[in-house]
Each structure stands twice: as C-alpha cells, then as structure tokens.
N, C-alpha and C. Protein backbone atom coordinates (compact mmCIF):
# COMPACT_ATOMS: atom_id res chain seq x y z
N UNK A 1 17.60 9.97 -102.34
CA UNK A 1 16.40 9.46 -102.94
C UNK A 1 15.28 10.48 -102.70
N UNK A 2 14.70 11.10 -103.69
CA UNK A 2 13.26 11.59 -103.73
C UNK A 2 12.01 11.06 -104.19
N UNK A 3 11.06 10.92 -102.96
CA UNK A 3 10.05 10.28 -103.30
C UNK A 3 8.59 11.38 -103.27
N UNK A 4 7.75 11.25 -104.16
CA UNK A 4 6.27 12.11 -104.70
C UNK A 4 5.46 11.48 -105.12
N UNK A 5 4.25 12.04 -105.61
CA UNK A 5 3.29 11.49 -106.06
C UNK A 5 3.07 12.32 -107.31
N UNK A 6 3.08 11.22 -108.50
CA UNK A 6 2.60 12.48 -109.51
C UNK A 6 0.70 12.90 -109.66
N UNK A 7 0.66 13.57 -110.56
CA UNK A 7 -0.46 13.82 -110.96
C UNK A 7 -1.56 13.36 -111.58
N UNK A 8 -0.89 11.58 -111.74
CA UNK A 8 -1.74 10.59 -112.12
C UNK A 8 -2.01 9.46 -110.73
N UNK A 9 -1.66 9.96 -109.78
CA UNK A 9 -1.92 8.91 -108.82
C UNK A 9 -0.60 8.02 -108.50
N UNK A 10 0.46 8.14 -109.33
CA UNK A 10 1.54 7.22 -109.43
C UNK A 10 2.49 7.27 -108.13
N UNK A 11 3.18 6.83 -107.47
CA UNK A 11 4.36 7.56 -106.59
C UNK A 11 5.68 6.90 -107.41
N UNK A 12 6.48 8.17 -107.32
CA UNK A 12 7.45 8.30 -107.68
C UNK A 12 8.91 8.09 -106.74
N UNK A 13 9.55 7.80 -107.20
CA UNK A 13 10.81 7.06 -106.55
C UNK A 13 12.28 7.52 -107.25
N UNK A 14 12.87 9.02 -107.16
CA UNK A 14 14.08 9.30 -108.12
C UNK A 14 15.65 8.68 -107.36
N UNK A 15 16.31 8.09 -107.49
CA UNK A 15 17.21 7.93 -107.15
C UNK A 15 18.91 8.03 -108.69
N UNK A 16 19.37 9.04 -108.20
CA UNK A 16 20.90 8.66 -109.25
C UNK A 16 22.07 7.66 -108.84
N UNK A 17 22.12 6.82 -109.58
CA UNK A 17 23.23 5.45 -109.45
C UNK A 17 24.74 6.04 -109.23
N UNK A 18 25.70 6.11 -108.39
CA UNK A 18 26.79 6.24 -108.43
C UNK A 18 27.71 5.22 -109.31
N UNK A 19 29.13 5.53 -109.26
CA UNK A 19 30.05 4.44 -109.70
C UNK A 19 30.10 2.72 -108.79
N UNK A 20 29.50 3.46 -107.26
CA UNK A 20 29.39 1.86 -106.55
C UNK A 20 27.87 0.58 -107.31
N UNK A 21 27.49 1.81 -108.20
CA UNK A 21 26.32 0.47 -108.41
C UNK A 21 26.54 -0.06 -109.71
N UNK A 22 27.64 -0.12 -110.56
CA UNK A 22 28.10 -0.55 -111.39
C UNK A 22 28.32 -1.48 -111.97
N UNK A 23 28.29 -2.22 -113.16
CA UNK A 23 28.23 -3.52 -113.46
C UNK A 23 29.41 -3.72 -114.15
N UNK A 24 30.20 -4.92 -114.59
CA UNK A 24 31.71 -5.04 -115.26
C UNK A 24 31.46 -3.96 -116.64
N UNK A 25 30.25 -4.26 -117.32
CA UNK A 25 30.08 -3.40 -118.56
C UNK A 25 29.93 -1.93 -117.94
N UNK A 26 30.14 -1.14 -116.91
CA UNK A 26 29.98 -0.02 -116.51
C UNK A 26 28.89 0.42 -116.75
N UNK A 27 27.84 -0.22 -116.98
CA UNK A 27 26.59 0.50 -116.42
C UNK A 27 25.88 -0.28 -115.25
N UNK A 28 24.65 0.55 -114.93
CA UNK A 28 23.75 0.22 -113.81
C UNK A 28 23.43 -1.49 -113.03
N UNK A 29 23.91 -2.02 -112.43
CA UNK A 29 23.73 -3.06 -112.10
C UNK A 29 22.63 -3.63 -111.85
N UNK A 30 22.19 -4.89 -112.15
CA UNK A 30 20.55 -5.10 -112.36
C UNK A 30 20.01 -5.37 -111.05
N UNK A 31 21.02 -5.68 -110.34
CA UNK A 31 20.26 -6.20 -109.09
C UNK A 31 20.50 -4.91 -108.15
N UNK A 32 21.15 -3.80 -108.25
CA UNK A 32 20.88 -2.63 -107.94
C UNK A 32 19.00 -2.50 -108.10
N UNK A 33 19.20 -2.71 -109.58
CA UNK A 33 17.56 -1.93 -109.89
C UNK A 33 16.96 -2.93 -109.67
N UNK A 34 16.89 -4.01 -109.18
CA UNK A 34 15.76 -5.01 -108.45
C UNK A 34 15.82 -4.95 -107.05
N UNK A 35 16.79 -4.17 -106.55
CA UNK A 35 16.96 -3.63 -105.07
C UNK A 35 15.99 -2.32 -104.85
N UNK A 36 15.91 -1.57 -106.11
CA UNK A 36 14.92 -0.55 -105.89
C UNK A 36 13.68 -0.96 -105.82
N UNK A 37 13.17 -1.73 -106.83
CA UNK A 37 11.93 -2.18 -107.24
C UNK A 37 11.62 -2.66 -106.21
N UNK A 38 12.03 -3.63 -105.04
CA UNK A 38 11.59 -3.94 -103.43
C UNK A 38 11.49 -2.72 -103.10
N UNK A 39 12.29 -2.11 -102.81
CA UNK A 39 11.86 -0.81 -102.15
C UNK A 39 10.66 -0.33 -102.44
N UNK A 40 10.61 0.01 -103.98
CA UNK A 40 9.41 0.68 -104.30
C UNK A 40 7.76 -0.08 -104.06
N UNK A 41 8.18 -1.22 -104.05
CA UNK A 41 6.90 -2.34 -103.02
C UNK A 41 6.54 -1.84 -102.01
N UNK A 42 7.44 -0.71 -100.97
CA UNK A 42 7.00 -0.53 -99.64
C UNK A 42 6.87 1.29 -100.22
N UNK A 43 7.99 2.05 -100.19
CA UNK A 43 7.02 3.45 -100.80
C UNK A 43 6.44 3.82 -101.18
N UNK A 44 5.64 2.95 -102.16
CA UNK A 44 4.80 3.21 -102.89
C UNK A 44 3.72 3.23 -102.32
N UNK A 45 3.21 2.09 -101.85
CA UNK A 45 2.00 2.25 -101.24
C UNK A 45 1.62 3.46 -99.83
N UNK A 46 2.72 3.34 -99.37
CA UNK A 46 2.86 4.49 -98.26
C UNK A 46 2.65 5.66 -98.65
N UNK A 47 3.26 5.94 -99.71
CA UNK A 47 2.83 7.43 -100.66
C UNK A 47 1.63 7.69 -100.98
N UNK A 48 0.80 6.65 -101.56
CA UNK A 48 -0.55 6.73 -101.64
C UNK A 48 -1.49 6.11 -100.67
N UNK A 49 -1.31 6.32 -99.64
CA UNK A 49 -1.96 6.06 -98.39
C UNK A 49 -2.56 4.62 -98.52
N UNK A 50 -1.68 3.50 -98.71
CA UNK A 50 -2.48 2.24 -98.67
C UNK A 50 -2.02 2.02 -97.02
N UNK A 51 -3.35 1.28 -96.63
CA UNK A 51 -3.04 0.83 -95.34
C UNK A 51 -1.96 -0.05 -94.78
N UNK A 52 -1.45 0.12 -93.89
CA UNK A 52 -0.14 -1.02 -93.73
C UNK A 52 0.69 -1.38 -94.28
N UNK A 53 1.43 -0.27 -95.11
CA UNK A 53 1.98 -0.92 -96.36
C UNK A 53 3.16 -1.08 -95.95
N UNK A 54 3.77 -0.33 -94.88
CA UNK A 54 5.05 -0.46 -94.58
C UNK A 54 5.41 -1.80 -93.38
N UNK A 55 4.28 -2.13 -93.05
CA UNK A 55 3.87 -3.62 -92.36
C UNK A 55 4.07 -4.64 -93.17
N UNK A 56 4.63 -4.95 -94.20
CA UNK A 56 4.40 -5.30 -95.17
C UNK A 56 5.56 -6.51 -95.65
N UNK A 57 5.71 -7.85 -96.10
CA UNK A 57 6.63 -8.35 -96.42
C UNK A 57 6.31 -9.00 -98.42
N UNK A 58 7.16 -8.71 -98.98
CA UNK A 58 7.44 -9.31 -100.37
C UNK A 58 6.93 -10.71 -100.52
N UNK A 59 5.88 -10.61 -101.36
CA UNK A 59 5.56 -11.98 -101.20
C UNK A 59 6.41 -12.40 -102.71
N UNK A 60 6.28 -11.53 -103.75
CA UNK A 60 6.84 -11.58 -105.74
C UNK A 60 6.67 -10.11 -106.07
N UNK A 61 7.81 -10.39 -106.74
CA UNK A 61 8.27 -9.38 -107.95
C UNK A 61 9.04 -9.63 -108.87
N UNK A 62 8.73 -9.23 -109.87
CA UNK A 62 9.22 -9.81 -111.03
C UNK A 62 9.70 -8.51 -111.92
N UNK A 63 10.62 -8.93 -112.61
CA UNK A 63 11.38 -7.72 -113.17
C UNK A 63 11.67 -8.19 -114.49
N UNK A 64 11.73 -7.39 -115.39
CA UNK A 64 11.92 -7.19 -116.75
C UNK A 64 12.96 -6.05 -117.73
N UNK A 65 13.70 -6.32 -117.74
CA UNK A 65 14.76 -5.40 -118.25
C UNK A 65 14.56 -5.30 -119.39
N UNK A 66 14.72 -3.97 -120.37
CA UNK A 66 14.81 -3.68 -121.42
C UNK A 66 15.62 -2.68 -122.10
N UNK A 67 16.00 -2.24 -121.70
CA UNK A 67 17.55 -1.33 -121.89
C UNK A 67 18.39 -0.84 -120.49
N UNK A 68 19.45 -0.78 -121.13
CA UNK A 68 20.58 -0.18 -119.61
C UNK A 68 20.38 1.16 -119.39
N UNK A 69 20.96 1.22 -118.15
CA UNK A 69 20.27 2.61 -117.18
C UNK A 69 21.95 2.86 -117.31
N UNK A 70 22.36 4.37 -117.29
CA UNK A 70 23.60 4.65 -117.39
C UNK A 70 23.88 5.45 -115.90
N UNK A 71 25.13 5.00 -115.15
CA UNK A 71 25.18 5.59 -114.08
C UNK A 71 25.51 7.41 -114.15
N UNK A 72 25.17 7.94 -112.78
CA UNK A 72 25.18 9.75 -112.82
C UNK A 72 24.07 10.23 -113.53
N UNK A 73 23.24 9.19 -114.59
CA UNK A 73 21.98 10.08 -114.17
C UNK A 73 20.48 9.99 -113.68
N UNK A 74 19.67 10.29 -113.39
CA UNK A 74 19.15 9.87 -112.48
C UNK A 74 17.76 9.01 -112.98
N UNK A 75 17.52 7.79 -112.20
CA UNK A 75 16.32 7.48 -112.71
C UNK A 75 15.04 7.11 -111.34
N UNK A 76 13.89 6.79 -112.69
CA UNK A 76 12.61 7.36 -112.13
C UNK A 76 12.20 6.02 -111.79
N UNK A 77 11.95 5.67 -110.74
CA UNK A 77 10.89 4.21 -110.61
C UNK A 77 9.63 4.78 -109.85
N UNK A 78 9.12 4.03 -110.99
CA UNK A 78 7.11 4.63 -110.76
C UNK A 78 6.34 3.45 -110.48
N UNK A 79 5.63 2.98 -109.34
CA UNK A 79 4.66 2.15 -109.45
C UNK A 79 3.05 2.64 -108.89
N UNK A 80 2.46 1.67 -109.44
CA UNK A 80 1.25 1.85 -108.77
C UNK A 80 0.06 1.13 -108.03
N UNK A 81 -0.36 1.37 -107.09
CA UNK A 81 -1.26 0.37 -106.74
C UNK A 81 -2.56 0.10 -107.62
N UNK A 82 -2.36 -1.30 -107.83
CA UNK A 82 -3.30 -2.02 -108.97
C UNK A 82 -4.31 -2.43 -107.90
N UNK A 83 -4.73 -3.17 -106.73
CA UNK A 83 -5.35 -3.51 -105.94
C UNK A 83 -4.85 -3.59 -104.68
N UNK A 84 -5.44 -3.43 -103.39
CA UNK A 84 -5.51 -3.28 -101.89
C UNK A 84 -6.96 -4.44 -101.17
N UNK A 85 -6.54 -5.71 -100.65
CA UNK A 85 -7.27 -6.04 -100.40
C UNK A 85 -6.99 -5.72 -98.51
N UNK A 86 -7.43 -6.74 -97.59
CA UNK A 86 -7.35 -6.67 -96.46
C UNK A 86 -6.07 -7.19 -95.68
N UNK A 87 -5.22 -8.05 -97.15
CA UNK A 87 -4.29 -8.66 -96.40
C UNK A 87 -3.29 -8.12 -97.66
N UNK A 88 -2.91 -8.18 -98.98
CA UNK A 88 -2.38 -7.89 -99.87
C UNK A 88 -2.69 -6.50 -100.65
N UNK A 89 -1.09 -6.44 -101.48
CA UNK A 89 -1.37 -5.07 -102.26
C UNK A 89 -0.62 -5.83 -103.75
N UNK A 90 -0.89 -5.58 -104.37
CA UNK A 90 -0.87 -5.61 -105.71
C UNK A 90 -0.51 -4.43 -106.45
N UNK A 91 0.71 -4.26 -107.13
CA UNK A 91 1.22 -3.30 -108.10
C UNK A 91 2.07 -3.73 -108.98
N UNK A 92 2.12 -2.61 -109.91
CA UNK A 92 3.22 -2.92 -111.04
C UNK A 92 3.56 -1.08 -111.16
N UNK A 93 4.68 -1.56 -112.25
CA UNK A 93 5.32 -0.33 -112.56
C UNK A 93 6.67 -0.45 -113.80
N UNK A 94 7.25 1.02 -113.75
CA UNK A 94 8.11 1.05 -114.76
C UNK A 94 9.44 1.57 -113.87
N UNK A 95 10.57 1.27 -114.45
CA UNK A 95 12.01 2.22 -114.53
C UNK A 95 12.42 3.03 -115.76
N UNK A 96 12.69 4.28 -115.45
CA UNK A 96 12.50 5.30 -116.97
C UNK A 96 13.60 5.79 -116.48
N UNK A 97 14.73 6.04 -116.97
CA UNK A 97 16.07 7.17 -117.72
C UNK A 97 15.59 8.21 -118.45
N UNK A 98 15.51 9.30 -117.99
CA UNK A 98 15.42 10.30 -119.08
C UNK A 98 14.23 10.12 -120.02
N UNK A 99 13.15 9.71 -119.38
CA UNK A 99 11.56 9.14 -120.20
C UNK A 99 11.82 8.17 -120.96
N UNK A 100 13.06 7.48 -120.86
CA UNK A 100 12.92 6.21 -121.75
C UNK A 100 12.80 4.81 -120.63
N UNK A 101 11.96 3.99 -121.08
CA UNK A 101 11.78 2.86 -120.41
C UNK A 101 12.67 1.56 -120.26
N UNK A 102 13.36 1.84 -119.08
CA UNK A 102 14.63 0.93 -118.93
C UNK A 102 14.14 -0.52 -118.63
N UNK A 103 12.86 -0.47 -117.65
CA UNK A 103 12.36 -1.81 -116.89
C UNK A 103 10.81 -1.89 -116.49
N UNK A 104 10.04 -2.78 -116.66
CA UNK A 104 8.70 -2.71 -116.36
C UNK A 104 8.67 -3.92 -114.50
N UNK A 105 8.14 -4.16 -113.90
CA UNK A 105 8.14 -5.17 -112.54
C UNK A 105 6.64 -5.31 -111.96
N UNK A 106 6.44 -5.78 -111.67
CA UNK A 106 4.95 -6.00 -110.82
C UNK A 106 5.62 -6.46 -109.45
N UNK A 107 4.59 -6.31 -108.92
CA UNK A 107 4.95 -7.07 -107.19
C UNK A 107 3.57 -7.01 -106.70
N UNK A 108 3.51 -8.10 -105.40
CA UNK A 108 2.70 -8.35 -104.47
C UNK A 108 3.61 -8.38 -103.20
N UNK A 109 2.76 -7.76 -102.31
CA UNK A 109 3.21 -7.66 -100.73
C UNK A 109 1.53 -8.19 -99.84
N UNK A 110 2.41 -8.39 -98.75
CA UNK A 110 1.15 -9.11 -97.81
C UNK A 110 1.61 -8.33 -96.43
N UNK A 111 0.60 -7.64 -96.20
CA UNK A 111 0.10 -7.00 -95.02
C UNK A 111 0.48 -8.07 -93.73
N UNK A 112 1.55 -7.50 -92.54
CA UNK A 112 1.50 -8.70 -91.57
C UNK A 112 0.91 -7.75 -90.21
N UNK A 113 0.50 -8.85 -89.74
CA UNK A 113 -0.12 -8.31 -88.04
C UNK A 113 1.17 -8.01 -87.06
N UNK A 114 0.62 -6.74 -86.59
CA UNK A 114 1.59 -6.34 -85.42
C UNK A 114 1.75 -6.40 -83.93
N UNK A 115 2.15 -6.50 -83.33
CA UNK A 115 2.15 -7.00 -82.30
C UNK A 115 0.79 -5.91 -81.36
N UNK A 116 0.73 -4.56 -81.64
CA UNK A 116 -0.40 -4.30 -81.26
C UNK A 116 -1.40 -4.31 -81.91
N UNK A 117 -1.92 -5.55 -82.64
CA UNK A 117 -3.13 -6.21 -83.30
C UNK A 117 -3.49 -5.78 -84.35
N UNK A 118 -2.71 -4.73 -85.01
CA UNK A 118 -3.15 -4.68 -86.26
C UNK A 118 -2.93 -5.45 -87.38
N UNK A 119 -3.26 -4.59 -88.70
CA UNK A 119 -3.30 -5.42 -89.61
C UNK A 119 -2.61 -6.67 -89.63
C-alpha cells in the first residue's frame, strides 16, 4: 500500500488487489473495497495532519459502487477531510481504476480520549 498527498489537499491511498480479494465473478470483492474505505477513515486524516485521527473509531460509512475494479491493477482511494471538529472528522471520497470511478463513500469518525488525557 502507498499512501500521499496529492496536490489538491486529497490523501491518497494506492493499493493493487491480488487473486485473494476476489469475488465468484472474478473481480474485486466489495467488501474488500469497503475494507479499504475504513482504512482510508484513519489515513486519511493522518496524512493531512487532522488531530487524533488515528485515535479514532468509525462512527458511518457508506459506500456506493458503480463499476467493478478488476484485480492486478491497481487502485486509487482518495478521500478528503470535509470537516474537523473537536470530537469528529467528517469526509468523503472516491475509488478510481485507471481514472475511472469505481466507488464514491463518505464517513464520519469520532475522536476518543486516551488514557493520557487526550483527545
């Protein structure tokens, strides 16, 4: 997995699907790519320096499929932080193949306190 920030503020998330993430129709399995999209709830914000983000538990995300992702090559999950309050983060984003738009998702995460008093 390679993770960046592009040049719009976005962080980026590349990962390529092997044959283990496969679905009976031989492509990309969806809950593979709703396994990323959590992920990308917590890298993302970390990439762009939101506070506590990796403190952080899933509160929703919601996912939207719109075409199949083909395994071996690689795709892009991009989100971005839409809002940062004191306790929550708020984002959405896309899944792109080859610049085509496989999946759009939003999510909210909630900032938890740590045992040495933070957030």
């Amino acid at each position: 997995m390679r993770l960046r920030v592009d040049d719009r503020g976005r962080a980026l998330m590349r990962v390529v699907p092997q044959s283990r993430h496969r679905n009976v129709n031989g492509l990309v399995h969806g809950g593979f790519l709703m396994g990323l999209v959590d992920q990308s709830l917590f890298y993302g914000p970390a990439l762009l320096s939101a506070s506590a983000a990796v403190n952080s538990v899933t509160l929703e995300a919601g996912t939207q499929f719109l075409a199949p992702v083909e395994i071996g090559r690689p795709v892009d999950v991009i989100v971005e932080v839409m809002r940062e309050t004191g306790r929550m983060i708020f984002m959405r984003g896309t899944i792109e193949q080859d610049g085509a738009l496989a999946a759009t998702f939003s999510g909210i995460t909630r900032k938890v306190r740590t045992a040495g008093g933070g957030q």
